[in-house]
N, C-alpha and C. Protein backbone atom coordinates (compact mmCIF):
# COMPACT_ATOMS: atom_id res chain seq x y z
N UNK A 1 123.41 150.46 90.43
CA UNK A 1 124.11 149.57 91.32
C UNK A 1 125.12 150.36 92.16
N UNK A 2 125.71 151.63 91.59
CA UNK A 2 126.63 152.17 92.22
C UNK A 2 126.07 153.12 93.26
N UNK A 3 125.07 153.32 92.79
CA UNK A 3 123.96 154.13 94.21
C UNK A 3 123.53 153.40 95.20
N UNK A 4 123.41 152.06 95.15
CA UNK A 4 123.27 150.70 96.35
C UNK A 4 124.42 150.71 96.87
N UNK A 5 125.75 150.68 95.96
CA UNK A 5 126.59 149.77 96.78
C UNK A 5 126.90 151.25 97.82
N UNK A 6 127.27 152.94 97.39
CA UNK A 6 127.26 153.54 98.20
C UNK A 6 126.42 153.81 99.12
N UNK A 7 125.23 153.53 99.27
CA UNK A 7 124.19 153.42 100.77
C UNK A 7 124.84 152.48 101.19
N UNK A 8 125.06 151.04 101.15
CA UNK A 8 125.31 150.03 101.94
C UNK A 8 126.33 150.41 102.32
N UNK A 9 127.24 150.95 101.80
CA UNK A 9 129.01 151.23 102.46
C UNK A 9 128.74 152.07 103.43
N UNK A 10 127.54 153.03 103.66
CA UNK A 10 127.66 153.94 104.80
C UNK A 10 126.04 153.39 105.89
N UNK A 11 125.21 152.62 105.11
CA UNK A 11 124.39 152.51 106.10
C UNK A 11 124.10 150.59 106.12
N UNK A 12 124.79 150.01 105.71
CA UNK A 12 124.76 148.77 105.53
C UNK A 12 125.36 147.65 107.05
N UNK A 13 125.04 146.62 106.97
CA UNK A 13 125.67 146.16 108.30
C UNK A 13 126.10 144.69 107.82
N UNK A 14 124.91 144.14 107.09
CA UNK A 14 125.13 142.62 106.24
C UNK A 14 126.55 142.85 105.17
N UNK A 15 127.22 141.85 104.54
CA UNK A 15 127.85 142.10 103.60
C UNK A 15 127.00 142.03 102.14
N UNK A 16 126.98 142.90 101.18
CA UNK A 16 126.51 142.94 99.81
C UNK A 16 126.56 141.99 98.97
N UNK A 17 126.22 141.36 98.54
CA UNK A 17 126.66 140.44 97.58
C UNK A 17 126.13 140.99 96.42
N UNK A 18 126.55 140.78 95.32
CA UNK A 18 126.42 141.48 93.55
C UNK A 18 127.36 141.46 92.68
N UNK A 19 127.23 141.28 92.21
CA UNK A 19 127.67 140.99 90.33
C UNK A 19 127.37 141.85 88.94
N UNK A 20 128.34 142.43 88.27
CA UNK A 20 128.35 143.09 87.58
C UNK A 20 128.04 142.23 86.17
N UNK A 21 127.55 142.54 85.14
CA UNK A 21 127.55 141.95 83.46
C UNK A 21 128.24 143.26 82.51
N UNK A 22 129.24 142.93 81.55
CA UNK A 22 129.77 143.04 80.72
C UNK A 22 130.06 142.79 79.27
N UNK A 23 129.82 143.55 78.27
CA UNK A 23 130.01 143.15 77.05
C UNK A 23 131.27 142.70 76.71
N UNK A 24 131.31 141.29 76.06
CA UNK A 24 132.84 141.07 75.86
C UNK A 24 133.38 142.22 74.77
N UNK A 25 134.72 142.08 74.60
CA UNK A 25 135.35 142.94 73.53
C UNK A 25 134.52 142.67 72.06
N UNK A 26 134.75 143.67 71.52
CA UNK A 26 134.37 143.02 69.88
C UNK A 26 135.66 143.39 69.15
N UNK A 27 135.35 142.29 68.61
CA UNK A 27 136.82 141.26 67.89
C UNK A 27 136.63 141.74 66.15
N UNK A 28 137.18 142.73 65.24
CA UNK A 28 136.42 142.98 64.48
C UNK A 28 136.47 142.61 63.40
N UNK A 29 136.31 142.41 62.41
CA UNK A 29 136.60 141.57 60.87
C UNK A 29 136.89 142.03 60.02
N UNK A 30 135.75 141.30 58.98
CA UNK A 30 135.78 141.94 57.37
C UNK A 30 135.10 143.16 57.07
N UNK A 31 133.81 143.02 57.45
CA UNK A 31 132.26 143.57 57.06
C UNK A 31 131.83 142.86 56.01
N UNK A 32 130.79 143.11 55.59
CA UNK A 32 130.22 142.64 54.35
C UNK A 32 128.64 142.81 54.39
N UNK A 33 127.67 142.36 52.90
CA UNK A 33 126.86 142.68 52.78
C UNK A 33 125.79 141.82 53.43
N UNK A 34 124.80 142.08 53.73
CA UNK A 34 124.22 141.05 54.62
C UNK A 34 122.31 141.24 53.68
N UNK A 35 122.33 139.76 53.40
CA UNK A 35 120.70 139.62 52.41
C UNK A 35 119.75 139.08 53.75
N UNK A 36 119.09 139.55 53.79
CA UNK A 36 117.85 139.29 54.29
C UNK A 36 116.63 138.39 53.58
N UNK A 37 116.33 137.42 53.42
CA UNK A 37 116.18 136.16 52.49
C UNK A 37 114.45 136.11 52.75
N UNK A 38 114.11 136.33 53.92
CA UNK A 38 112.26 136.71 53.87
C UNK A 38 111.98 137.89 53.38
N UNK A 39 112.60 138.74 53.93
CA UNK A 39 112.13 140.25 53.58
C UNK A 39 112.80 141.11 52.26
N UNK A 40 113.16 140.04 51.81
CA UNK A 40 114.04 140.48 50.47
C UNK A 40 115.28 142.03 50.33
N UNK A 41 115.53 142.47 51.70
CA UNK A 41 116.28 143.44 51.62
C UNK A 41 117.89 143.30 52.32
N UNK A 42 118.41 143.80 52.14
CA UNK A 42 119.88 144.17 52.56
C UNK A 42 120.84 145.15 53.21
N UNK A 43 121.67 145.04 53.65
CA UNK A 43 122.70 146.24 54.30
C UNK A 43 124.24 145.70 53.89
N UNK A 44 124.82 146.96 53.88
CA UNK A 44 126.40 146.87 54.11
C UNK A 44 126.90 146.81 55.67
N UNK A 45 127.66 145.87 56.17
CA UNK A 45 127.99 145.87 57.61
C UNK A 45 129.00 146.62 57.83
N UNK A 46 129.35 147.34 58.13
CA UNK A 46 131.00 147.71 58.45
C UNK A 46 131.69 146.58 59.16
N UNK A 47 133.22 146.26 59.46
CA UNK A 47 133.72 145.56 60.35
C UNK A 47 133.40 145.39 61.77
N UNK A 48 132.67 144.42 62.06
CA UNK A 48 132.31 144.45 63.83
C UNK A 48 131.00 144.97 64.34
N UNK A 49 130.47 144.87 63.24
CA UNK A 49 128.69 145.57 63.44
C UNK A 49 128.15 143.98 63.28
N UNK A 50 127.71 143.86 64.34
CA UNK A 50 126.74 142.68 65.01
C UNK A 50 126.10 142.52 63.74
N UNK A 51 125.32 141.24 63.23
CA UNK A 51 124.36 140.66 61.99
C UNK A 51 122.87 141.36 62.74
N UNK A 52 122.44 141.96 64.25
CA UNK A 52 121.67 142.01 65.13
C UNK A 52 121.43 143.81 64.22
N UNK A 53 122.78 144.18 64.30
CA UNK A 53 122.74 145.98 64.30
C UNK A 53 122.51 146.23 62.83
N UNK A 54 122.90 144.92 61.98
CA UNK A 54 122.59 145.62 60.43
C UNK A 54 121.48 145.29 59.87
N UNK A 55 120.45 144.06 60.53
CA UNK A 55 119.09 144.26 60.76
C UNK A 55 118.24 145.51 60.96
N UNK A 56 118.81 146.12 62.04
CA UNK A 56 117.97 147.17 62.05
C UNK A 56 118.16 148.49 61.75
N UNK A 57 119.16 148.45 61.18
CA UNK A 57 119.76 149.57 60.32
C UNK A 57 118.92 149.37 58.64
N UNK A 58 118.69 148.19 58.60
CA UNK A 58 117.98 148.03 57.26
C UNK A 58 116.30 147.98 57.45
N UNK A 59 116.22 148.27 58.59
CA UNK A 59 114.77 148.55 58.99
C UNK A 59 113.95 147.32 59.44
N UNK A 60 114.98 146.11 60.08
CA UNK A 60 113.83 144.79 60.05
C UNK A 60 114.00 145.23 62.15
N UNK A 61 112.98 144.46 62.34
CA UNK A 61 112.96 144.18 64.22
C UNK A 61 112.95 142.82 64.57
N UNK A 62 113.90 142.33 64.40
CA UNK A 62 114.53 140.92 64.92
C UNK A 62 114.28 140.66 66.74
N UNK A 63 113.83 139.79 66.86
CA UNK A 63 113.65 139.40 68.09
C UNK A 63 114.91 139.52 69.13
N UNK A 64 114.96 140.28 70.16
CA UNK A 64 116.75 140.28 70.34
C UNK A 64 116.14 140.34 72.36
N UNK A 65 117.06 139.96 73.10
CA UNK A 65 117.40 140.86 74.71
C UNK A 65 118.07 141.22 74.87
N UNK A 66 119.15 140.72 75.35
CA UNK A 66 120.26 140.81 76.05
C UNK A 66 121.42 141.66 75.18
N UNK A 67 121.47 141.57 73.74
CA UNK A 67 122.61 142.03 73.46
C UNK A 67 123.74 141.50 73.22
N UNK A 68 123.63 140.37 74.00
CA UNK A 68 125.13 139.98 74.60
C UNK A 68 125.78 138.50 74.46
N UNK A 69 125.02 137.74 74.03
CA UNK A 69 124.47 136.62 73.72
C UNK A 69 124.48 135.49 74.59
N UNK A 70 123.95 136.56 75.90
CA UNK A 70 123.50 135.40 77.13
C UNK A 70 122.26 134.58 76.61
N UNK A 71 121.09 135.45 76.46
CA UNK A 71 119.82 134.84 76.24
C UNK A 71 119.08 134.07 75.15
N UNK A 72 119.99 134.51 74.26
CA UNK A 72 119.72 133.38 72.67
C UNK A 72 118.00 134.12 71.84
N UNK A 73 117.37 134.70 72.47
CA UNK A 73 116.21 135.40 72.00
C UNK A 73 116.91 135.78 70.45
N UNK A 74 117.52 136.60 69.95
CA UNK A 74 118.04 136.68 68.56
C UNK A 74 118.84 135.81 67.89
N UNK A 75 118.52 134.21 67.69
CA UNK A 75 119.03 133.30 67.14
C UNK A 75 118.33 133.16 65.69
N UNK A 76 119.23 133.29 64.69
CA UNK A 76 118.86 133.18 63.42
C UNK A 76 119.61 132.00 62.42
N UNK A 77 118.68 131.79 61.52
CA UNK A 77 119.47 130.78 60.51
C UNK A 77 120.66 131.56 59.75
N UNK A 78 121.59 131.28 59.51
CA UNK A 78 122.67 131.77 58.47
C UNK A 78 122.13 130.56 57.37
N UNK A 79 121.47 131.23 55.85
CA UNK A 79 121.31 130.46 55.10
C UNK A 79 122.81 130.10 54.36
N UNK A 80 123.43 131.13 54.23
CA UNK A 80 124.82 130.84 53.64
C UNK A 80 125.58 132.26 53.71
N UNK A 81 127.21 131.59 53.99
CA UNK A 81 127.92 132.90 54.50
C UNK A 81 128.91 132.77 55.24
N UNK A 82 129.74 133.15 56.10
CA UNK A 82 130.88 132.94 56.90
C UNK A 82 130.44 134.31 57.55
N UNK A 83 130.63 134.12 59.30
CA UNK A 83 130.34 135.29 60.32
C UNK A 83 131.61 135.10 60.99
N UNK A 84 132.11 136.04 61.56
CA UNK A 84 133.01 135.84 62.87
C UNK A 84 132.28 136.55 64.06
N UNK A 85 132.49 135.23 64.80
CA UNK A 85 132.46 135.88 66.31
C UNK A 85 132.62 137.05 67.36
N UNK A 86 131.76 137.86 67.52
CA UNK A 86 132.60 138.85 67.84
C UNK A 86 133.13 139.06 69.26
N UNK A 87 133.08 137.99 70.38
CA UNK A 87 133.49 138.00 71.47
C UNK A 87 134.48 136.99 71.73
N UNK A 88 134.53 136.01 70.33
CA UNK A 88 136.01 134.74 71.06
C UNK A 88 136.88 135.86 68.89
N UNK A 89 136.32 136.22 67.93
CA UNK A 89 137.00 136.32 67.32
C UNK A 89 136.95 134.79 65.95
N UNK A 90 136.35 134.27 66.67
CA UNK A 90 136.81 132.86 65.25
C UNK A 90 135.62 133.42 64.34
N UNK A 91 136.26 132.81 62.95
CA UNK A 91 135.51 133.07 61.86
C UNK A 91 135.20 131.99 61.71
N UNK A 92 133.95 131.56 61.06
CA UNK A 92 133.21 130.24 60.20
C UNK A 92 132.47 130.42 59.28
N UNK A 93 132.19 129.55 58.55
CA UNK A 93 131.70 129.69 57.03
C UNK A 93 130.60 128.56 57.85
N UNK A 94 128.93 129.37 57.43
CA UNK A 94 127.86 128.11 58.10
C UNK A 94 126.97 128.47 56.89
N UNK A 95 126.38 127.50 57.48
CA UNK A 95 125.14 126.85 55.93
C UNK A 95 124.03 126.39 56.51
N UNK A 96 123.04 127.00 57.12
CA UNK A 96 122.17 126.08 57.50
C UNK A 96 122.13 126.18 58.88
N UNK A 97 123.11 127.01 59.42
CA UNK A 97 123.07 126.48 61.21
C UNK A 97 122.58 127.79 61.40
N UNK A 98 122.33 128.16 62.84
CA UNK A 98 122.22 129.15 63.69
C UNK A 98 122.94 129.82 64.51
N UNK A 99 122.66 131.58 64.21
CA UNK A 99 123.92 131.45 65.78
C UNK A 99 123.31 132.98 65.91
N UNK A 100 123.98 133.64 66.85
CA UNK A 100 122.97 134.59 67.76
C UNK A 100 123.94 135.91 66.98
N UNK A 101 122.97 136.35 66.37
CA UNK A 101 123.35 137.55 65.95
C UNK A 101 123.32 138.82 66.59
N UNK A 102 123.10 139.04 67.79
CA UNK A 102 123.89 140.00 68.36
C UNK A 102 125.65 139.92 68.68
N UNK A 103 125.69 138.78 68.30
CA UNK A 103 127.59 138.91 68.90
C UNK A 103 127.89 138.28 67.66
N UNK A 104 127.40 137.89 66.62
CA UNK A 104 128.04 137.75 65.49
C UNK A 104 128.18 138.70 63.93
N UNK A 105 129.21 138.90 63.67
CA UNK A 105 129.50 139.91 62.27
C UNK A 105 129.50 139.47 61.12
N UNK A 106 129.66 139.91 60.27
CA UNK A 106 129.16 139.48 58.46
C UNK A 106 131.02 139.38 58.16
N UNK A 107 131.35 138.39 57.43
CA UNK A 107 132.74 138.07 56.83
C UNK A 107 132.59 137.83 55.34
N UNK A 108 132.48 138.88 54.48
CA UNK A 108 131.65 138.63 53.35
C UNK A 108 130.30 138.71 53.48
N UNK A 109 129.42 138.24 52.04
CA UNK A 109 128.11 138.28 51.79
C UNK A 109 127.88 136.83 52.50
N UNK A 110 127.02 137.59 53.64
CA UNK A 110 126.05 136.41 54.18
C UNK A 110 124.75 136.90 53.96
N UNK A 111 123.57 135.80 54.20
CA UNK A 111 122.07 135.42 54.07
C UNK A 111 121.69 134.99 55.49
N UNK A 112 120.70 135.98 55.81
CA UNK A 112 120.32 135.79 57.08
C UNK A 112 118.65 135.27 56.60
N UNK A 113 118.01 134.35 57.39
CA UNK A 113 116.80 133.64 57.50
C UNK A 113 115.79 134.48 58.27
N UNK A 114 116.11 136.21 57.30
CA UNK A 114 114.88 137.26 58.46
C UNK A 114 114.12 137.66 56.76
């Protein structure tokens, strides 16, 4: 993008229009151990390591895009566990729900539905 916007600044005549994307901050926690409940295996998270990154540190390939948790492609069940957020920071204890584990961290032993 920064190689566009410098051509247009010297050979451009229209105005540019464009938009940058950004990872929010990561907000960091506890860590904790994270069970993998199909594939029967596990990892230790450190504080602020995405539920996305300790997947594949434990060798699984979770469906993921973005990273960032625009696109929702890596949405998983939390069978039981408490995650915090890692771009607003709130912690929750879920049971049953879903939430996109690229931007969410392990707060304690959670159970992921991989």
């Amino acid at each position: 993008l920064d190689t566009v916007m410098g051509w247009h600044g010297e050979h451009g005549r229209a105005p540019l229009l464009h938009e940058r994307f950004k990872a929010a901050p990561v907000v960091a926690g506890e860590g904790g151990r994270v069970h993998f409940s199909r594939t029967g295996g596990q990892a230790e998270a450190a504080a602020g390591v995405s539920l996305l990154e300790a997947a594949e540190q434990a060798g699984l390939k979770p469906k993921h895009g973005c990273r960032m948790g625009i696109c929702h492609t890596c949405k998983c069940r939390v069978s039981k566990g408490r995650v915090r957020d890692l771009q607003s920071g709130e912690s929750r204890e879920l049971n049953g729900q879903e939430v996109r584990i690229c931007v969410h961290a392990a707060e304690g032993d959670v159970e992921l539905d991989l």
